[in-house]
Protein backbone atom coordinates (compact mmCIF):
# COMPACT_ATOMS: atom_id res chain seq x y z
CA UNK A 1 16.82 17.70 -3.18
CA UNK A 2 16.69 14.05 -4.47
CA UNK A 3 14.42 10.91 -4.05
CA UNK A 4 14.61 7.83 -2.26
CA UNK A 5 17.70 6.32 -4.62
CA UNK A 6 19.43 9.52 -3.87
CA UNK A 7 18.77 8.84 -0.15
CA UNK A 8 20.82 5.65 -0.42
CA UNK A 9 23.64 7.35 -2.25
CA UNK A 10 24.28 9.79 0.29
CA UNK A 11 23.33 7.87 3.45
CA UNK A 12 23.43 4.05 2.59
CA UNK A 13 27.00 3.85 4.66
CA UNK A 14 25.86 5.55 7.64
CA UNK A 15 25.04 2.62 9.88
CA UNK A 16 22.01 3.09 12.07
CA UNK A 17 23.47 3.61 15.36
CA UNK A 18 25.19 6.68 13.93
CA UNK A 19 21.56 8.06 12.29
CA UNK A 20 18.37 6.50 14.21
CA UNK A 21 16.00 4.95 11.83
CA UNK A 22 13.81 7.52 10.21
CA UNK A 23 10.54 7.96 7.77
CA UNK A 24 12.79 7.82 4.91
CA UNK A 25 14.18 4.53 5.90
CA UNK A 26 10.71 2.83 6.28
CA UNK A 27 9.37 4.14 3.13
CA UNK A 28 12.92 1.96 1.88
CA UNK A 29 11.51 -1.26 3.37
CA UNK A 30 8.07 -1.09 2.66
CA UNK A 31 9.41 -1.04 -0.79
CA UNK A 32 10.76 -4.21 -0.40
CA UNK A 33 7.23 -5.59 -0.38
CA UNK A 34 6.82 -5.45 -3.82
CA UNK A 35 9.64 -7.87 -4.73
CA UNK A 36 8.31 -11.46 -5.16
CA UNK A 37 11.05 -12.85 -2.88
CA UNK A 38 9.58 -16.65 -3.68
CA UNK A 39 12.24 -19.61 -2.71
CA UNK A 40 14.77 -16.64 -1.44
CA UNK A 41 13.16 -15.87 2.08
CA UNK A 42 11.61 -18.28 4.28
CA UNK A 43 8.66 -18.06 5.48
CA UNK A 44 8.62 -17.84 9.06
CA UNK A 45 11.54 -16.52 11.69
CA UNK A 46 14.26 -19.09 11.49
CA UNK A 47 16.39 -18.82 8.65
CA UNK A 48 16.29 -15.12 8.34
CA UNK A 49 18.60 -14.32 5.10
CA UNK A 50 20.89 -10.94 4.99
CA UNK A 51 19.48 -8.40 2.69
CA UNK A 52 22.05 -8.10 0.49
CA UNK A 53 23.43 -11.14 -1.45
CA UNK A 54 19.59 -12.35 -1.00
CA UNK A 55 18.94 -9.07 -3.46
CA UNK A 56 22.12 -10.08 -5.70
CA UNK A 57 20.67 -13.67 -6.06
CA UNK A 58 17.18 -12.51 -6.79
CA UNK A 59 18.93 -9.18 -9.58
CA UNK A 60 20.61 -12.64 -10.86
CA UNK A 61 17.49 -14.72 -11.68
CA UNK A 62 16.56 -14.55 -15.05
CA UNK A 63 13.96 -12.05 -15.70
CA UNK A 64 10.59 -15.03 -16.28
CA UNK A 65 12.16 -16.34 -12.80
CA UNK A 66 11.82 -13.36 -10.44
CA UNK A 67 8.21 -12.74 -10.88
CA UNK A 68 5.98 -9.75 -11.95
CA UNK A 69 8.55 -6.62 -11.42
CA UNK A 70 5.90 -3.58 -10.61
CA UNK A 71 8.39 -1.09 -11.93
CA UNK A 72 12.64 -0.94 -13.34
CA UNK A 73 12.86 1.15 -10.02
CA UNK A 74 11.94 -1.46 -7.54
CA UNK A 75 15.41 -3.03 -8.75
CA UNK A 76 17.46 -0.10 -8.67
CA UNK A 77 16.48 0.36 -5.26
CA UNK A 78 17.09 -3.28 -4.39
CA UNK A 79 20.43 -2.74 -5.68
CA UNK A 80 21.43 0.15 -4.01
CA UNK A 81 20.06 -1.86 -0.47
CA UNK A 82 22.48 -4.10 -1.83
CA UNK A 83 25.30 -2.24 -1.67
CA UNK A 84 24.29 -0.09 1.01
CA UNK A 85 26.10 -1.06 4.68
CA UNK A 86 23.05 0.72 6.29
CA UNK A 87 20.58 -1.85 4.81
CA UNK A 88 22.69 -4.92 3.58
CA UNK A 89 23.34 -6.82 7.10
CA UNK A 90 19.55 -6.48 7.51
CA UNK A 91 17.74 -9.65 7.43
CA UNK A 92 14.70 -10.97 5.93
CA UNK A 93 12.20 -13.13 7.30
CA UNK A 94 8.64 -14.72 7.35
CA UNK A 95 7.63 -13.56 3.78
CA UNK A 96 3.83 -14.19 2.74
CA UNK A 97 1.99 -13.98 -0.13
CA UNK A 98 -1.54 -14.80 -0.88
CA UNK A 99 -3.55 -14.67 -3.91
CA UNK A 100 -7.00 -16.30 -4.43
CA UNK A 101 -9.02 -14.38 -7.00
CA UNK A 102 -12.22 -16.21 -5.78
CA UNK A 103 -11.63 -14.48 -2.77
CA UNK A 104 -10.55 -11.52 -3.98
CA UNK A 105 -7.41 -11.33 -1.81
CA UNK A 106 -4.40 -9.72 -2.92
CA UNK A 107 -1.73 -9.82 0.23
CA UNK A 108 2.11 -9.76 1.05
CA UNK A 109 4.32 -9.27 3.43
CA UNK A 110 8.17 -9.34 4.81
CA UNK A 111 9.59 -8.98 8.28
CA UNK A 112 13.19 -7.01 8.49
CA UNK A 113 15.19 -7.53 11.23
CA UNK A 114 17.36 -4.17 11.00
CA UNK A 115 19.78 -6.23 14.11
CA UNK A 116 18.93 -3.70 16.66
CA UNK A 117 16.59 -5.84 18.45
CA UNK A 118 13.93 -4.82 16.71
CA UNK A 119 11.91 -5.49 13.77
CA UNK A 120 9.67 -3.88 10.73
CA UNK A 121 7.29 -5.68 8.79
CA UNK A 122 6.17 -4.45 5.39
CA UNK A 123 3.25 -4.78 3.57
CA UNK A 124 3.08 -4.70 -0.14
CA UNK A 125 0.57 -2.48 -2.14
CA UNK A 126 -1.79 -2.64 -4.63
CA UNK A 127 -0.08 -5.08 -7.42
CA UNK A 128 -1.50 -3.78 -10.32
CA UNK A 129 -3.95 -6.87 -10.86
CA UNK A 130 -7.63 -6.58 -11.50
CA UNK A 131 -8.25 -8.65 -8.25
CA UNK A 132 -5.93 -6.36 -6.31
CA UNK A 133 -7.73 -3.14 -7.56
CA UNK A 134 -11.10 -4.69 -6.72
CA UNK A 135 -10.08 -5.52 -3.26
CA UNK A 136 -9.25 -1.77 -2.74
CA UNK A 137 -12.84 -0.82 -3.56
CA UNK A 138 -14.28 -3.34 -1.61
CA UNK A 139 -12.78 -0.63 1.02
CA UNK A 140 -16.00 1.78 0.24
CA UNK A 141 -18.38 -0.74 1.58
CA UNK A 142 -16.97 -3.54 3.70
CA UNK A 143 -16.08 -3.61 7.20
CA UNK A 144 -12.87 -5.85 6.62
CA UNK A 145 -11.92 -6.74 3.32
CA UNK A 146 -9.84 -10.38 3.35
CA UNK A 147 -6.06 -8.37 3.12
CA UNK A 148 -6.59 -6.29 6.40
CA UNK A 149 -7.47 -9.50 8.25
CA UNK A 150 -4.66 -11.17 6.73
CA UNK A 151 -2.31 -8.55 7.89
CA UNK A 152 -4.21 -8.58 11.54
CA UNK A 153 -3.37 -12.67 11.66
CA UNK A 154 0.41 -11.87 10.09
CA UNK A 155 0.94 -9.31 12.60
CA UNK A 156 -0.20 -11.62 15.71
CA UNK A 157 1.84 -14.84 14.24
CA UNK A 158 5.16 -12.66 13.81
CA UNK A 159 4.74 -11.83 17.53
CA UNK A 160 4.18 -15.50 18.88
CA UNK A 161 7.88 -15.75 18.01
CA UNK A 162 9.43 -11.87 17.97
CA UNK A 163 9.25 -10.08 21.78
CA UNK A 164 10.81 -7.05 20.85
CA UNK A 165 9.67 -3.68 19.47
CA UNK A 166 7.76 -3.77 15.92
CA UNK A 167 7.48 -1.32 13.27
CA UNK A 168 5.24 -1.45 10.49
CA UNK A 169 4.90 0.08 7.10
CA UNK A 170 3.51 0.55 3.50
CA UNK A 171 2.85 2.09 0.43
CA UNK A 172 -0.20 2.78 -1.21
CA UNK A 173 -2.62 -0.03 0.25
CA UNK A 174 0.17 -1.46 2.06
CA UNK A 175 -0.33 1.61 4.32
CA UNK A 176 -3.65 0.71 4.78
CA UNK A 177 -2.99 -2.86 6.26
CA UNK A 178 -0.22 -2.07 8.09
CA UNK A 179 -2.62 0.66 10.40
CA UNK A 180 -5.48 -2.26 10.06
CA UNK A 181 -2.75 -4.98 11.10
CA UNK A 182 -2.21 -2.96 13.79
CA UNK A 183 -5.50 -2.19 14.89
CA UNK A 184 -6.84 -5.46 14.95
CA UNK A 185 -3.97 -7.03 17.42
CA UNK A 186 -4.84 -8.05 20.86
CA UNK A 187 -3.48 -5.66 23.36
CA UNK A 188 -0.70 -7.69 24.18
CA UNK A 189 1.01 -7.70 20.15
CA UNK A 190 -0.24 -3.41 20.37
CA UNK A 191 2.18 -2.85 23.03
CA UNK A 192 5.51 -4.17 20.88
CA UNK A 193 4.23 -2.19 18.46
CA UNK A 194 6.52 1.66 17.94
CA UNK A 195 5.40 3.26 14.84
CA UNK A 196 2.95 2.54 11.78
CA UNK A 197 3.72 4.25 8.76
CA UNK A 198 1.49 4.45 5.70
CA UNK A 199 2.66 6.17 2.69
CA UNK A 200 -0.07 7.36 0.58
CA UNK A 201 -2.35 4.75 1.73
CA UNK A 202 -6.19 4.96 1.75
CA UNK A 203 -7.94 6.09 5.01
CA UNK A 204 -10.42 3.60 6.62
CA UNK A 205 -14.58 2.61 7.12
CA UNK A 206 -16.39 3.84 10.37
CA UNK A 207 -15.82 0.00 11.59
CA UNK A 208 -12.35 -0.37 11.70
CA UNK A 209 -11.87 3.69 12.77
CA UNK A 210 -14.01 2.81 15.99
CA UNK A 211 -11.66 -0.08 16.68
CA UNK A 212 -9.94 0.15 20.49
CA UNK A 213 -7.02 -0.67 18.63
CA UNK A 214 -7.10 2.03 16.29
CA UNK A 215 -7.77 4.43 18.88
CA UNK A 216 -4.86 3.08 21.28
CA UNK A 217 -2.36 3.41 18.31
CA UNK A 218 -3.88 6.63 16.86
CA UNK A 219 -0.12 8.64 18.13
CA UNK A 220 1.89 5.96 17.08
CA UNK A 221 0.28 6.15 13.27
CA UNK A 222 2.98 7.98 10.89
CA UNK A 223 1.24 8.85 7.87
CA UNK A 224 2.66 10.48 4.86
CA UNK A 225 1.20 11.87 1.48
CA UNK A 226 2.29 13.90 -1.66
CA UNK A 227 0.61 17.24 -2.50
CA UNK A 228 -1.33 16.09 -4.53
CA UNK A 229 -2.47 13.02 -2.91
CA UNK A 230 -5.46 11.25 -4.35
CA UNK A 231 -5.37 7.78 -3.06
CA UNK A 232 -3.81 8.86 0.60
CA UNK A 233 -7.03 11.17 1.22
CA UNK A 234 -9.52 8.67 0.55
CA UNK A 235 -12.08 7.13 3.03
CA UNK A 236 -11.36 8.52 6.54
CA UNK A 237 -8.44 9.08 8.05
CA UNK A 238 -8.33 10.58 11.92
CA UNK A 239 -4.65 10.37 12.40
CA UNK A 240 -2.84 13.34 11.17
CA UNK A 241 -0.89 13.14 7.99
CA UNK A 242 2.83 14.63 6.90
CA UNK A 243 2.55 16.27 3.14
CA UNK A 244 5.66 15.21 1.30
CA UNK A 245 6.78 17.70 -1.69
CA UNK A 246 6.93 15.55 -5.76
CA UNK A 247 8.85 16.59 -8.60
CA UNK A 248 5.92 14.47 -10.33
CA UNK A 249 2.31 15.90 -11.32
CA UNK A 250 -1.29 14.80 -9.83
CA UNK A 251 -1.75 10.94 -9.51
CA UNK A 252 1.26 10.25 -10.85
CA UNK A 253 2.77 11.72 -7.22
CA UNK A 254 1.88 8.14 -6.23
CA UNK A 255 4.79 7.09 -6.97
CA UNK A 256 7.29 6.53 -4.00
CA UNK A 257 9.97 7.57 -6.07
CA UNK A 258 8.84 11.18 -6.85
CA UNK A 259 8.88 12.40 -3.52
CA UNK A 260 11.38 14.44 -2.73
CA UNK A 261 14.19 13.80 0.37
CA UNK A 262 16.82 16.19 1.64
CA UNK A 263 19.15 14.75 4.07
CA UNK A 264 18.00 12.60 6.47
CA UNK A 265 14.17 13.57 5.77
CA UNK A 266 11.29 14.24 3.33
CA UNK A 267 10.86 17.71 2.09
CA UNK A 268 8.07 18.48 4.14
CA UNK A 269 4.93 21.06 2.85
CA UNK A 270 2.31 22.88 5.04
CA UNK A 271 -0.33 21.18 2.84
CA UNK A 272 -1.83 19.51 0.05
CA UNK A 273 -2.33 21.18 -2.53
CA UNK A 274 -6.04 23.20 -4.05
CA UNK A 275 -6.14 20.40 -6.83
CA UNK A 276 -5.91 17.75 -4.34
CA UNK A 277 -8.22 19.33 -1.67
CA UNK A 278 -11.47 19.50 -4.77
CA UNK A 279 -10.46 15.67 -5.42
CA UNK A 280 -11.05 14.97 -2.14
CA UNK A 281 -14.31 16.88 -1.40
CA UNK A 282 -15.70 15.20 -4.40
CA UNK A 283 -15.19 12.02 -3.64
CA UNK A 284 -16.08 12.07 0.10
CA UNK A 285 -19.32 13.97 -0.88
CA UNK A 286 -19.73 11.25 -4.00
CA UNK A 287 -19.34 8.34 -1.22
CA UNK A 288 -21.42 10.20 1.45
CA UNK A 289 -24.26 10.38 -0.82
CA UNK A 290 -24.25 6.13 -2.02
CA UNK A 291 -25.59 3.57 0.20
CA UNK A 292 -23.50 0.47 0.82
CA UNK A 293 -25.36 -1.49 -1.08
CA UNK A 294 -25.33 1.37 -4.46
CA UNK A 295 -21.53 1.33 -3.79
CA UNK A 296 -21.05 -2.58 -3.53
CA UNK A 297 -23.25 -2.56 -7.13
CA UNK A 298 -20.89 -0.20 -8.96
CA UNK A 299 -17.64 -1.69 -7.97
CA UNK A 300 -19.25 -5.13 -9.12
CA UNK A 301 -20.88 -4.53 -11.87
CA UNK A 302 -17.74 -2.58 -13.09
CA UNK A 303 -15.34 -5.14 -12.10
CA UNK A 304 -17.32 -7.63 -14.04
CA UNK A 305 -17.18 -5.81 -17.11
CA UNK A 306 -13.70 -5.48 -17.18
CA UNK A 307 -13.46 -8.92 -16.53
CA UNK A 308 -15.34 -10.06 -18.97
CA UNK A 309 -12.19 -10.47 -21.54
CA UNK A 310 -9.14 -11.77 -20.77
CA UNK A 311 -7.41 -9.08 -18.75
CA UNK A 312 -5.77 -10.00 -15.37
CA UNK A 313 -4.11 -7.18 -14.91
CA UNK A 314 -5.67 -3.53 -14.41
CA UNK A 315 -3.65 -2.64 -17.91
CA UNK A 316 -4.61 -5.35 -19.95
CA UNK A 317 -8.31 -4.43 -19.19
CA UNK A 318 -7.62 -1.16 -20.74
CA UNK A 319 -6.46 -2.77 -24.18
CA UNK A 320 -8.65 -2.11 -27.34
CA UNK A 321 -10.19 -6.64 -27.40
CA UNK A 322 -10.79 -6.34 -23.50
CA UNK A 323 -12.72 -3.27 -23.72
CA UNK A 324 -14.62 -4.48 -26.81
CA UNK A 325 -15.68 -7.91 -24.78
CA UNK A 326 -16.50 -5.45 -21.57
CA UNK A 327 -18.95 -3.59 -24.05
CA UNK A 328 -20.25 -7.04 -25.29
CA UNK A 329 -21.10 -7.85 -21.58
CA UNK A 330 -23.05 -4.84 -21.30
CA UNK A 331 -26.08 -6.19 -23.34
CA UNK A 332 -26.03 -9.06 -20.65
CA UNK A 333 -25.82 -7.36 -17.97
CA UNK A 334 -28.41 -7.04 -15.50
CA UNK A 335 -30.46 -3.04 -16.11
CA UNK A 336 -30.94 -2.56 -12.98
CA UNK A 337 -27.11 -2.66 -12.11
CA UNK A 338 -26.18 -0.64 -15.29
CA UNK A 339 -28.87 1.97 -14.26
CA UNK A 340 -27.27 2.03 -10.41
CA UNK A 341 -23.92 3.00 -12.45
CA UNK A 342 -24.99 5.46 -14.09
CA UNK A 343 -26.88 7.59 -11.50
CA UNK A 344 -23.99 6.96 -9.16
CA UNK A 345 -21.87 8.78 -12.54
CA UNK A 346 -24.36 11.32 -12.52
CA UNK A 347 -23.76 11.74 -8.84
CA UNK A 348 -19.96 12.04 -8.72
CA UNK A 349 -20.21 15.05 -11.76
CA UNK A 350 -22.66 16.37 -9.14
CA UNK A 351 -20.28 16.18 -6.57
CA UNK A 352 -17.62 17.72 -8.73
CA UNK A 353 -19.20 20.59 -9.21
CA UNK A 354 -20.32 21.27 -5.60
CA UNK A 355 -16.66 21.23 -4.52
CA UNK A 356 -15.37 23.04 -7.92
């Protein structure tokens, strides 16, 4: 067994009309949503740029010049892409990416045109900024947050100018707004649409699940999570998923580069696993048992906190002079809010328990 860099070792030369395009592959391009491709790939159709000296000139920029690099992996795979015949001749088009903290809007994404004819867009995840990890909670209690109708007006402006089949893909939330993308399009942009795949990417509010869209598309969603998924079991999901075997532990499974491939597929489990399975009962009964309003009140007031300091990034919150100015905001903070916190704590032990 091996992971997705192992993938491109042992099938990078096989050129896709020798091996169809497969899971494994899209998990590869959603990937390549993470990489701040800035003044490298234009940003609509014309123009496209091949994959792989656009990744040499981007490996070549000094590190300040390529933008915030979510992990060292993100550029081994871009290298191996690189180098790979299967991906290289690949081109990349229309990139986007938004980010208005006022808004709370964290969005990106890339169209690859593989040069079958076809083409798959990929929408980036959850950056790792404090705004990005607040939009994901807006999730609990919004209909829409801002990045899902982003990806709903990306999807419908790719396919004023692209009339042939459409894939779609993500990681983490970049699952998530690929299936909302999706979902949202007129019936016209649905049919060009093949497959969605969302890798580990949170599950969805009443609204959007009651969506013709979502409904029409529900056999043509692809979605995949680790055994011991956390973050692709939250919300609701009612498209089937694929569990994908780690070599990592718990959360840290996340991670797109812990799952485990042999051949030209994931190693594939019946299930997730028991540890998973409790995580998930407790949170669904945690959620089920908050109003919209309690729920919209905790994520606020807890984002604010964190705020407080000087932290932009989910990390920097977590540092010793952010966390002292987050307790410093707590004396200013309105009671009632702090009190709606801590019942909704009290709630989720609660919940724990019931599912322990």
């Amino acid at each position: 067994m091996g992971n997705l860099l192992d993938y491109l070792a042992w099938r990078g030369d096989l050129p896709l009309e020798h091996i169809p395009f497969g899971a494994v592959d899209a998990l590869a391009l959603s990937a390549l949503a993470y990489i701040h491709w800035e003044g490298l790939v234009p940003d609509g159709l014309e123009g496209g740029v091949l994959l792989g000296p656009t990744a040499e000139r981007y490996l070549s920029l000094p590190e300040g010049r390529r933008g915030r690099c979510r992990c060292g992996q993100d550029l081994e795979l871009l290298r191996a892409m690189a180098e790979a015949s299967r991906f290289s001749t690949m081109k990349l088009a229309c990139y986007a990416d938004r980010f208005v903290p006022k808004d709370e809007t964290q969005f990106a994404a890339l169209a690859v045109l593989p040069g079958d004819g076809s083409a798959f867009l990929a929408f980036r995840g959850t950056d790792g900024t404090l705004v990005g990890w607040k939009e994901d909670f807006n999730l609990s209690f919004l209909d829409l947050v801002p990045a899902q109708m982003e990806a709903a007006d990306y999807v419908q402006n790719f396919a004023r100018d692209f009339h042939g089949p459409m894939r779609l893909g993500g990681h983490s939330k970049g699952g998530n707004l690929a299936v909302a993308g999706a979902a949202l399009c007129p019936v016209r942009v649905r049919d060009q649409i093949r497959a969605v795949f969302s890798f580990d990417g949170p599950g969805f509010n009443p609204y959007l699940l009651s969506r013709p869209g979502y409904q029409e598309l529900r056999t043509r969603f692809h979605s995949y999570v680790p055994k011991s998924s956390v973050v692709g079991l939250l919300l609701t999901h009612e498209e089937p998923h694929t569990v994908v075997d780690s070599d990592q532990e718990g959360l840290f499974q996340h991670d797109l580069y812990s799952w485990q491939v042999r051949g030209p597929d994931f190693v594939r489990l019946d299930e997730v696993d028991a540890g998973s399975r409790v995580i998930d009962r407790t949170l669904k009964d945690w959620l089920a048992g908050l109003t919209s309003r309690q729920r919209e009140t905790v994520v606020d007031t807890l984002f604010e906190l964190l705020s407080s300091g000087d932290a932009k990034m989910v990390k920097e919150a977590l540092e010793p002079k952010n966390l002292a100015a987050a307790l410093h905001s707590m004396k200013e903070a309105d009671p009632k809010d702090l009190l709606t916190v801590a019942v909704s704590l009290a709630q989720l032990a609660r919940s724990a328990l019931r599912a322990l």
